[in-house]
Protein backbone atom coordinates (compact mmCIF):
# COMPACT_ATOMS: atom_id res chain seq x y z
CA UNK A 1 -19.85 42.54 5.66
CA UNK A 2 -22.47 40.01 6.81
CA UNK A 3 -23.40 40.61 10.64
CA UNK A 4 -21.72 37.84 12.56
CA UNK A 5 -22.96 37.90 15.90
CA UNK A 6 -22.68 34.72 18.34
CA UNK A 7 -26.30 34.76 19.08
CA UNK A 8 -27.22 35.07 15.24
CA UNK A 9 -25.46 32.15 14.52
CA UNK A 10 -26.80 30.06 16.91
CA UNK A 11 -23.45 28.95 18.52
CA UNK A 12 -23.49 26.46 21.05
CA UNK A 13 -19.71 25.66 22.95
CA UNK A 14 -19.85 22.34 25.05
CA UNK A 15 -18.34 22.37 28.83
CA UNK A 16 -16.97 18.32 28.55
CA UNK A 17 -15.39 16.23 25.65
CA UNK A 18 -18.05 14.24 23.71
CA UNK A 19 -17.83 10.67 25.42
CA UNK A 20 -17.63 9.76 21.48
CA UNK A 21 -14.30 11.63 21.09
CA UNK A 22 -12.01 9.77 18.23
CA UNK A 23 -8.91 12.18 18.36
CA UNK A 24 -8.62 15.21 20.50
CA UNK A 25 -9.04 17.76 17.47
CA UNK A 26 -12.22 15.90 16.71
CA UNK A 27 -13.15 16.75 20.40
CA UNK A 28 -12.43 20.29 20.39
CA UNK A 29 -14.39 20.78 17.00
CA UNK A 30 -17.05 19.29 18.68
CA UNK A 31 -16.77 21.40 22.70
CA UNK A 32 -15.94 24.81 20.17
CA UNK A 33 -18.82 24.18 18.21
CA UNK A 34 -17.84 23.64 14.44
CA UNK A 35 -18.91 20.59 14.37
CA UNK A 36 -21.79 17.85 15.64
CA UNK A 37 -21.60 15.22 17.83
CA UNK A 38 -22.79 13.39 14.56
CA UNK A 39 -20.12 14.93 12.13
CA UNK A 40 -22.49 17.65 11.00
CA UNK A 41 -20.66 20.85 10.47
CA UNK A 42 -22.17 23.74 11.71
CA UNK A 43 -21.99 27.58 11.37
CA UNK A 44 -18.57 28.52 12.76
CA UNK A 45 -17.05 25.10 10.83
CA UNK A 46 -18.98 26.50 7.49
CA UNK A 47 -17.30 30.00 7.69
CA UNK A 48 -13.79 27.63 8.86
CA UNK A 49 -14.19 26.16 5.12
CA UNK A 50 -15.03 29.49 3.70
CA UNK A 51 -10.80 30.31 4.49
CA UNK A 52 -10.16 27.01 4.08
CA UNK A 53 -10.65 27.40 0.10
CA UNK A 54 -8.59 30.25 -0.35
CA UNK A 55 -5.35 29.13 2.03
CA UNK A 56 -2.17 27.22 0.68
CA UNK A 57 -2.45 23.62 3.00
CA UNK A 58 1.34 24.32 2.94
CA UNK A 59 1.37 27.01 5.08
CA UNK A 60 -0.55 25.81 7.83
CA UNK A 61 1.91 24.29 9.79
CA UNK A 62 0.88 21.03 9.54
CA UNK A 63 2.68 17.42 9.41
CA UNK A 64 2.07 16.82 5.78
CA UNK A 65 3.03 13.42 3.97
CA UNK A 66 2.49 13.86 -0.01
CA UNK A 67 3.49 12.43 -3.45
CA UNK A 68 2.67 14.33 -6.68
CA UNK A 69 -0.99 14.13 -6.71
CA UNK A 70 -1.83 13.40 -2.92
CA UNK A 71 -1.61 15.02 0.28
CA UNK A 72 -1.61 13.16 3.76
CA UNK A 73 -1.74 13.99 7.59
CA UNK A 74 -0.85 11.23 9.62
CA UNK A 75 -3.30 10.18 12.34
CA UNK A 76 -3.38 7.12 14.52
CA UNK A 77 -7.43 6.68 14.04
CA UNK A 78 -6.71 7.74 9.75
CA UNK A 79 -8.34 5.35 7.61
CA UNK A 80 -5.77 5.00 5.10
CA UNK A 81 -2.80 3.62 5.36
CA UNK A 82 0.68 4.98 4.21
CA UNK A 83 3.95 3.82 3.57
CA UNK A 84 6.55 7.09 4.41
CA UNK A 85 10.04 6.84 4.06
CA UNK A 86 12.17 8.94 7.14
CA UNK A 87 14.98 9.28 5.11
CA UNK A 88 13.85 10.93 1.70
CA UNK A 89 10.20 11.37 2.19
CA UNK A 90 8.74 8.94 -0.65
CA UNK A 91 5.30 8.77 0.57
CA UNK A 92 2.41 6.58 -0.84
CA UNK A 93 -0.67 4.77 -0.04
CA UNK A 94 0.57 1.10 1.11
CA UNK A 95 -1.72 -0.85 -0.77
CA UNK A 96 0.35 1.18 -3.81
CA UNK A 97 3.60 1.66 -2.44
CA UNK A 98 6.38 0.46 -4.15
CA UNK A 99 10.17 -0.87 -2.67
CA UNK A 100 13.06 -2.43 -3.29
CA UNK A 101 12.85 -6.09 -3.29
CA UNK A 102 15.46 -8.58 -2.71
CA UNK A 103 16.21 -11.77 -4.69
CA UNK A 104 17.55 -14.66 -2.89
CA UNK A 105 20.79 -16.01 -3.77
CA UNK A 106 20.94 -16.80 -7.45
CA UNK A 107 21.02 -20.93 -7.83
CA UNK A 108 21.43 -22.81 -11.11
CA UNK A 109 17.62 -24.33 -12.27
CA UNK A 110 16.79 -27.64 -11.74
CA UNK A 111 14.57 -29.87 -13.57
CA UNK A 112 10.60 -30.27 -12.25
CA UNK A 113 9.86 -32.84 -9.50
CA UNK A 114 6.39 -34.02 -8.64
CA UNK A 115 6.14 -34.37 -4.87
CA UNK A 116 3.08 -36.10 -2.85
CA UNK A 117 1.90 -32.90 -0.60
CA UNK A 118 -1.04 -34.33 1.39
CA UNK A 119 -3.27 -31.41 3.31
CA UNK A 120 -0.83 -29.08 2.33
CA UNK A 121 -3.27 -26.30 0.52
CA UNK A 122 -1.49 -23.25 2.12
CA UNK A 123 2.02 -21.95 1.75
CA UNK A 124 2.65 -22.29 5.58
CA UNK A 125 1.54 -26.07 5.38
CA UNK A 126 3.58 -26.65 2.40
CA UNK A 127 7.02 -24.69 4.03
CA UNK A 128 6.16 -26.74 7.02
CA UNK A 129 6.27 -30.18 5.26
CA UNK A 130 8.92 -29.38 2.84
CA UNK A 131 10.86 -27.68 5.60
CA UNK A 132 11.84 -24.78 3.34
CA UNK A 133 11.38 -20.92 3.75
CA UNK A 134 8.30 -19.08 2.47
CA UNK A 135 10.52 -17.42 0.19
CA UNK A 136 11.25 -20.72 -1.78
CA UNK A 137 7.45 -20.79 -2.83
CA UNK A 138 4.92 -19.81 -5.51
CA UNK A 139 1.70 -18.43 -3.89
CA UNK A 140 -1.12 -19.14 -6.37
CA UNK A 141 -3.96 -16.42 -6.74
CA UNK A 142 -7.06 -16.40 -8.80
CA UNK A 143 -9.80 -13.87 -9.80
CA UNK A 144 -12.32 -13.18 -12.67
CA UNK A 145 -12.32 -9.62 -14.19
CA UNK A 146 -15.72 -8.05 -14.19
CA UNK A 147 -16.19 -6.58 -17.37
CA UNK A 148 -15.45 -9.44 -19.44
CA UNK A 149 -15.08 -12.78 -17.07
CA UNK A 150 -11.88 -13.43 -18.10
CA UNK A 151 -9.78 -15.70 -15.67
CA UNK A 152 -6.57 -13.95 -13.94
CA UNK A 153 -4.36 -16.08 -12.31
CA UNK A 154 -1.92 -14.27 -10.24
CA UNK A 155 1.96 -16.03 -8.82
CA UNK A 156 3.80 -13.99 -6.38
CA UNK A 157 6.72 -15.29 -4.33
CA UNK A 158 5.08 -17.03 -0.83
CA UNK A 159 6.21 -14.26 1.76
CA UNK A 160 4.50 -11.80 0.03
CA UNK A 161 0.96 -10.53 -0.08
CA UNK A 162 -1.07 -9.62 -3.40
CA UNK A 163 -1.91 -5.92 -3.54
CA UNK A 164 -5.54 -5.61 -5.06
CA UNK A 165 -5.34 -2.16 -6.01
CA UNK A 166 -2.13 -2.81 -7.93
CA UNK A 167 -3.59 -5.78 -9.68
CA UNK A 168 -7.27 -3.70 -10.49
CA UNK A 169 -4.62 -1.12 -11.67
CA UNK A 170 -3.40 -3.18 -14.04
CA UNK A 171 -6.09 -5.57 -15.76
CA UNK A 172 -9.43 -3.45 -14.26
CA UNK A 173 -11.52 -4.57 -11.82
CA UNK A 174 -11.89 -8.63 -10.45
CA UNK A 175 -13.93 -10.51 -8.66
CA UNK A 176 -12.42 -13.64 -6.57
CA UNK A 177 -12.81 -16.83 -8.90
CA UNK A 178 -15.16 -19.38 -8.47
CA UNK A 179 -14.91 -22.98 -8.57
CA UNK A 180 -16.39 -23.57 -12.07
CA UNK A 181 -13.91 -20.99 -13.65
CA UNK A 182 -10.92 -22.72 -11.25
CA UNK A 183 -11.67 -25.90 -13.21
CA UNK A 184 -12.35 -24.81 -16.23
CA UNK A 185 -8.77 -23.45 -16.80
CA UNK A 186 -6.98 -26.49 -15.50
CA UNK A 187 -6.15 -25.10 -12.13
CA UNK A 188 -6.46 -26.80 -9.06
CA UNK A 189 -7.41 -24.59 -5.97
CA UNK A 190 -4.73 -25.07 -2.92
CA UNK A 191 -2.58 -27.01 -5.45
CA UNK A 192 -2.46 -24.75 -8.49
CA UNK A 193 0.34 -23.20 -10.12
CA UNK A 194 0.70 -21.06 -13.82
CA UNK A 195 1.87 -24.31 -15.46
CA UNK A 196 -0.38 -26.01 -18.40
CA UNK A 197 -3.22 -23.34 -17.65
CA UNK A 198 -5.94 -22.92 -20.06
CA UNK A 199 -7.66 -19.39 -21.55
CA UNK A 200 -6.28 -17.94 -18.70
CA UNK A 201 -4.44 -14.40 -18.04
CA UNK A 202 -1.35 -14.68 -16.01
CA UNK A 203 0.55 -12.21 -14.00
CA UNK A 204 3.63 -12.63 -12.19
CA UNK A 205 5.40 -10.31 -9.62
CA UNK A 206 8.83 -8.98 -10.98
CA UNK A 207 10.50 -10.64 -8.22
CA UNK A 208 9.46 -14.46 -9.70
CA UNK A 209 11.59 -13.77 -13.23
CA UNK A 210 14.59 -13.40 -10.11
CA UNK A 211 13.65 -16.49 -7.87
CA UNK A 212 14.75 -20.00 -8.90
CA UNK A 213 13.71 -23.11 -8.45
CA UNK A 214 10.37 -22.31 -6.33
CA UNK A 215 7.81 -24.67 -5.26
CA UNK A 216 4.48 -24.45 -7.16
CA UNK A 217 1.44 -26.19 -7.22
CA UNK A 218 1.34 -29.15 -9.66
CA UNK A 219 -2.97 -28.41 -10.75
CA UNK A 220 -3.59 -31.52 -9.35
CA UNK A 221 -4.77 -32.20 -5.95
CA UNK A 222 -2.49 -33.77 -3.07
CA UNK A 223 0.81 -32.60 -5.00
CA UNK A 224 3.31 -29.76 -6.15
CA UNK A 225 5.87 -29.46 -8.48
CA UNK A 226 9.86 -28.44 -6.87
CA UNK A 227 11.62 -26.25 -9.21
CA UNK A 228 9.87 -24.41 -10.87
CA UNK A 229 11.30 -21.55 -13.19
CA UNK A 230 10.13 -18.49 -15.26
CA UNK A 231 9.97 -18.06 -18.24
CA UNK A 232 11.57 -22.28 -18.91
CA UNK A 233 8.09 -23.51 -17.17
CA UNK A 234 5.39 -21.02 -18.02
CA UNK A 235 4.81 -17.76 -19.64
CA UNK A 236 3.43 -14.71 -18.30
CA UNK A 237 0.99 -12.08 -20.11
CA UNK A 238 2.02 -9.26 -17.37
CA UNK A 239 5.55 -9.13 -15.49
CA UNK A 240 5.11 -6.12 -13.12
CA UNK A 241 5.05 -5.01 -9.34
CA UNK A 242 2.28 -6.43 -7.39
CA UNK A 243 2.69 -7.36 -4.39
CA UNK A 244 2.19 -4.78 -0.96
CA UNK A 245 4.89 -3.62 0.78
CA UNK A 246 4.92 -3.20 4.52
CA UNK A 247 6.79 -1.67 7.34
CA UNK A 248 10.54 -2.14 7.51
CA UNK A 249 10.72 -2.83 3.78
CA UNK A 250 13.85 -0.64 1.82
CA UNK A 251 12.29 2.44 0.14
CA UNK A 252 12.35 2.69 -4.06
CA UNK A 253 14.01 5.47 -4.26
CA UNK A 254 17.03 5.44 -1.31
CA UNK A 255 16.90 1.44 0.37
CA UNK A 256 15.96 2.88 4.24
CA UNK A 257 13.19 1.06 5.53
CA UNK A 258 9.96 2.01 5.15
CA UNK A 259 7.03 3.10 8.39
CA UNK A 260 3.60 2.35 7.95
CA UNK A 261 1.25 5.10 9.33
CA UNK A 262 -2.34 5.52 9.64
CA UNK A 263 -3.14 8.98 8.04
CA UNK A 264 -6.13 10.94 6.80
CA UNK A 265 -6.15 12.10 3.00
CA UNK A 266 -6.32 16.13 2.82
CA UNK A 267 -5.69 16.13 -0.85
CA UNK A 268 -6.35 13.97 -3.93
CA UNK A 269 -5.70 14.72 -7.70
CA UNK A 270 -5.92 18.50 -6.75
CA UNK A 271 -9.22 18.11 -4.72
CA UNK A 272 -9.39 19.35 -0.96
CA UNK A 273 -11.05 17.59 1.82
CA UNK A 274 -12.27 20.42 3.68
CA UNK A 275 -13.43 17.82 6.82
CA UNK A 276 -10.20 15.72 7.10
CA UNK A 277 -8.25 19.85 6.63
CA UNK A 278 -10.55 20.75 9.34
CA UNK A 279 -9.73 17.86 11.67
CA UNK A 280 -5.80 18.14 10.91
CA UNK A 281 -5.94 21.57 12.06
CA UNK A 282 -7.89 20.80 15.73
CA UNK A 283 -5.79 17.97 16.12
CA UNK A 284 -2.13 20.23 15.12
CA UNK A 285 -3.78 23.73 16.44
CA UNK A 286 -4.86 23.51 19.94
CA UNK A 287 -4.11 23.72 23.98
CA UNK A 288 -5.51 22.97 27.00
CA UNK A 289 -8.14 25.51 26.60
CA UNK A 290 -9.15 25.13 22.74
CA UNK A 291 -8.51 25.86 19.32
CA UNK A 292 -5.01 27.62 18.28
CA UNK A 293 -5.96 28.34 14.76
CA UNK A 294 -4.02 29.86 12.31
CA UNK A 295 -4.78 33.41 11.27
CA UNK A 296 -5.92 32.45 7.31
CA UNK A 297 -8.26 29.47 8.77
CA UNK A 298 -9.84 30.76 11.55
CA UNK A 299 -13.64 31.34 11.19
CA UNK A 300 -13.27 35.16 12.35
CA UNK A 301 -9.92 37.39 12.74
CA UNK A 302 -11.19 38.68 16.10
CA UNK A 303 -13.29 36.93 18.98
CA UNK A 304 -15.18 40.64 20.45
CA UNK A 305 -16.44 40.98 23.34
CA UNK A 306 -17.80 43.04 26.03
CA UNK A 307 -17.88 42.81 30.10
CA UNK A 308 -21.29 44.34 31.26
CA UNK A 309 -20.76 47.54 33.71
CA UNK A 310 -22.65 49.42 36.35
CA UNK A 311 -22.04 53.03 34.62
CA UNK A 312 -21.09 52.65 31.09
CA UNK A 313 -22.94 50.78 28.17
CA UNK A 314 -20.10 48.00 27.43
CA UNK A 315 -22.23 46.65 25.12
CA UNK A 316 -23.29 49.51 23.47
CA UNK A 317 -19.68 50.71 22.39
CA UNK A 318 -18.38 46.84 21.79
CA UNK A 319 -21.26 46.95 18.89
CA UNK A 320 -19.66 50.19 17.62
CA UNK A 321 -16.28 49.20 17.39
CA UNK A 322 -18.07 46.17 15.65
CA UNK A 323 -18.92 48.07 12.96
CA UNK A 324 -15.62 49.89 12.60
CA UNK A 325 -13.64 46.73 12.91
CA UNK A 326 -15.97 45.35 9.93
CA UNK A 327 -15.83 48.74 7.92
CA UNK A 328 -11.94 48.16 8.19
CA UNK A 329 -12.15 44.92 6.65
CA UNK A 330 -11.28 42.86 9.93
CA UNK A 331 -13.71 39.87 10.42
CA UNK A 332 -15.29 39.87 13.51
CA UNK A 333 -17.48 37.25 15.89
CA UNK A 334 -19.14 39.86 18.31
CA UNK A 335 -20.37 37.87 21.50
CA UNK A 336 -23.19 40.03 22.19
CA UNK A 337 -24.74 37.84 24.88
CA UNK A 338 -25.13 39.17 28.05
CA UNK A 339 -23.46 36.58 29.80
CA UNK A 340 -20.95 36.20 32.90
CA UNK A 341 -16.94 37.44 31.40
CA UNK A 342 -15.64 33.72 32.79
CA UNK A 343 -18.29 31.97 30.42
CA UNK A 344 -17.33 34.11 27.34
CA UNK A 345 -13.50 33.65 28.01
CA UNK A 346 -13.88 30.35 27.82
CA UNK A 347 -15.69 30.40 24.77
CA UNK A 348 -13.24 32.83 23.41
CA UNK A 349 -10.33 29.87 24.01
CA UNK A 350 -12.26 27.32 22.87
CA UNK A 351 -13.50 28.95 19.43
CA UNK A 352 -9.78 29.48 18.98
CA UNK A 353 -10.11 33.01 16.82
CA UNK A 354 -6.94 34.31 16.76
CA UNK A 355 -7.23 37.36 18.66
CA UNK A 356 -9.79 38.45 21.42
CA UNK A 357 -10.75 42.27 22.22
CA UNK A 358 -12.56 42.95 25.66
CA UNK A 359 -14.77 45.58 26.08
CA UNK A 360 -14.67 47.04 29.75
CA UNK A 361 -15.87 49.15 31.87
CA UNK A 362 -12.76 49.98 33.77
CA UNK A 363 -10.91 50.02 30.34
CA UNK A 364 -13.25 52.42 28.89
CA UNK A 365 -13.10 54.88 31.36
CA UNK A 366 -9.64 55.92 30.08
CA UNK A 367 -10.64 54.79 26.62
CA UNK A 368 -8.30 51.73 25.97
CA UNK A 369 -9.68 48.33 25.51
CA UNK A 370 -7.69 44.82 26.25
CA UNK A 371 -5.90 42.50 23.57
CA UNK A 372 -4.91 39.37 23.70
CA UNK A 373 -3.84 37.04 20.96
CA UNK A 374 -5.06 33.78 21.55
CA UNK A 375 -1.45 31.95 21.67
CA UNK A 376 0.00 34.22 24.37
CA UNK A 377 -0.25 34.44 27.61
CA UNK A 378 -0.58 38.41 28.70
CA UNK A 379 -3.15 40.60 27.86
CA UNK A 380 -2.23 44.51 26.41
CA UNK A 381 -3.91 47.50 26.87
CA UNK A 382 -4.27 49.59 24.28
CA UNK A 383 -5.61 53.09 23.10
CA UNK A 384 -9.32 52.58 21.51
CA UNK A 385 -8.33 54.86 18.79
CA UNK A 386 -5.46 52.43 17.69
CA UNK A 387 -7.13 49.18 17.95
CA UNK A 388 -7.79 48.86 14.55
CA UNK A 389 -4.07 49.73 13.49
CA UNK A 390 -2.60 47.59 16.27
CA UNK A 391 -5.05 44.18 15.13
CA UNK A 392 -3.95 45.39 11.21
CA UNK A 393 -0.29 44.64 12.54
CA UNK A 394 -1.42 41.57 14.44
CA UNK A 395 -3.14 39.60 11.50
CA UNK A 396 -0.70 40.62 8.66
């Protein structure tokens, strides 16, 4: 094996939390020194990635959120946002999430009205006027797809928010419309509506085709048009789902309400994200001391060390059973500095390996050497001629 000594890779541990800390795990990344104040990884987080490629995310004890192709771990600073059903784990990306929407009561259709609607341009001005729920309105959205310039005109229900990323899904990627292409196809901006459009593809949310009688824009400025109805009024190229769902809306697949979480992605279409992996594990795997990792993504098996002494070469024999350790296939970070035993265990904590050996003088004398896995709190003493049978048992 490669030589992996703590002064040969340059390791540097850091006394205080950076005053840049996002999470805790970030912090301890940084103090054990994987990573850089700056997010650049750094020796012991490049040999962290090296396990990282070859472990199951699965069996790391972490809080994973997934779907088929994606893998989340929820984090307050995450910059993605999730919707995660409790009840039967249906877990997406919000601005793709899907739920169960409900109609209003069903009402016979009534014919078209024109009403005057002075400086009433947004759905809470025109609720307000007409004193009638959101829910009883059209919202009116319009875009121009890029790769063609082709005018989309979007109608969802008026308590309900457009989802981009299910509309780009759907007809490719758009562009907010102008006010040349607004005119051109008959619409009227803050007054428009699906009805006498021209050259124009429309969408609808699936919940329209179940809302009667809805208050639309009339495409003319100053006015709207009660009752409107689809399909009696207008036609639609694209019926689907597009509208975002949000917290406390009833889940797709079993009607319990839905939590929005901030998360970080771990997995996409198969991929890893060895940084955000890294950062779930500081922030799931660690004390008051340091890093807790797990045995298949620490950097090295076995944090090794030595405590100088006044008669015996600790340092000396610590490199020896180095190189048996190694030999025996058991990684190994040998701290070969010769620095104070409260500065090293320290280190040792903070790097988070999942066992630490001591060298001693004391210990040596009788020939046993001290063990301690990381997560527990007592130390063992045990026979130098078994250590490498008693860390075999401890890492299996």
């Amino acid at each position: 094996m490669y030589p992996m000594k703590y002064t040969s890779l340059s390791i540097q541990t850091q006394r205080e939390f950076p005053n840049n800390a996002r999470t805790q795990g970030w912090g301890w990344l940084v103090r054990a020194g994987y990573l850089t104040r700056e997010n650049q990884i750094l020796a012991l987080g490049e040999k962290m990635n090296e396990r990282l490629k070859t472990s199951s995310i699965d069996s790391l004890s972490l809080s994973l959120l997934k779907n088929e192709l994606e893998t989340y771990f929820p984090l307050s600073t995450g910059n993605t946002e999730i919707a995660h059903c409790p009840a039967c784990h249906y877990t997406e990306r919000l601005e793709l999430a899907q739920f169960q929407k409900t109609p209003l009561p069903h009402e016979e259709e009534h014919p078209l009205e024109k009403v005057s609607t002075p400086d009433c341009n947004t759905i809470e001005a025109l609720a307000n006027l007409l004193n009638i729920p959101k829910e009883k309105t059209a919202k009116a959205l319009m875009y121009v797809r890029k790769m063609d310039g082709k005018f989309i005109f979007i109608a969802v229900r008026g308590d309900m928010q457009l989802s981009e990323a299910k509309l780009k899904k759907l007809v490719g990627e758009v562009g907010l419309a102008d006010a040349k292409s607004i005119s051109k196809s008959g619409a009227e901006a803050g007054y428009a509506s699906p009805i006498g459009l021209k050259d124009a593809l429309v969408l609808v949310d699936d919940l329209i085709p179940r809302s009667q009688n809805l208050v639309a824009g009339a495409n003319e400025k100053g006015y709207h048009l009660l009752n409107t109805n689809y399909p009696r009024d207008y036609a639609a190229e694209i019926v689907a789902d597009l509208v975002q769902a949000k917290a406390g809306d009833a889940c797709v697949n079993c009607g319990n309400p839905l939590e929005v979480l901030s998360a970080i992605q771990l997995v996409c279409g198969g991929e890893v994200d060895l940084a955000n992996l890294m950062l779930a594990l500081a922030e799931t795997h660690h004390d008051d001391k340091g890093l807790t990792l797990p045995i298949s993504t620490a950097p090295f098996d076995v944090y090794l060390m030595h405590v100088p002494g006044k008669m015996l070469d600790t340092k000396a024999k610590a490199e020896e059973i180095y190189n048996a350790l190694q030999s025996a296939g058991i990684s190994v970070l040998f701290d070969d500095r010769d620095e104070r035993a409260g500065v090293k265990f320290n280190d040792a904590d903070l790097i988070g390996c999942p066992v630490r050996v001591t060298v001693g003088e004391k210990g040596l004398k009788d020939g046993m050497v001290e063990l301690k896995p990381r997560k527990e709190k007592d130390n063992a003493v045990v026979p130098l001629n078994e250590l490498t049978q008693h860390l075999q048992q401890l890492l299996a």
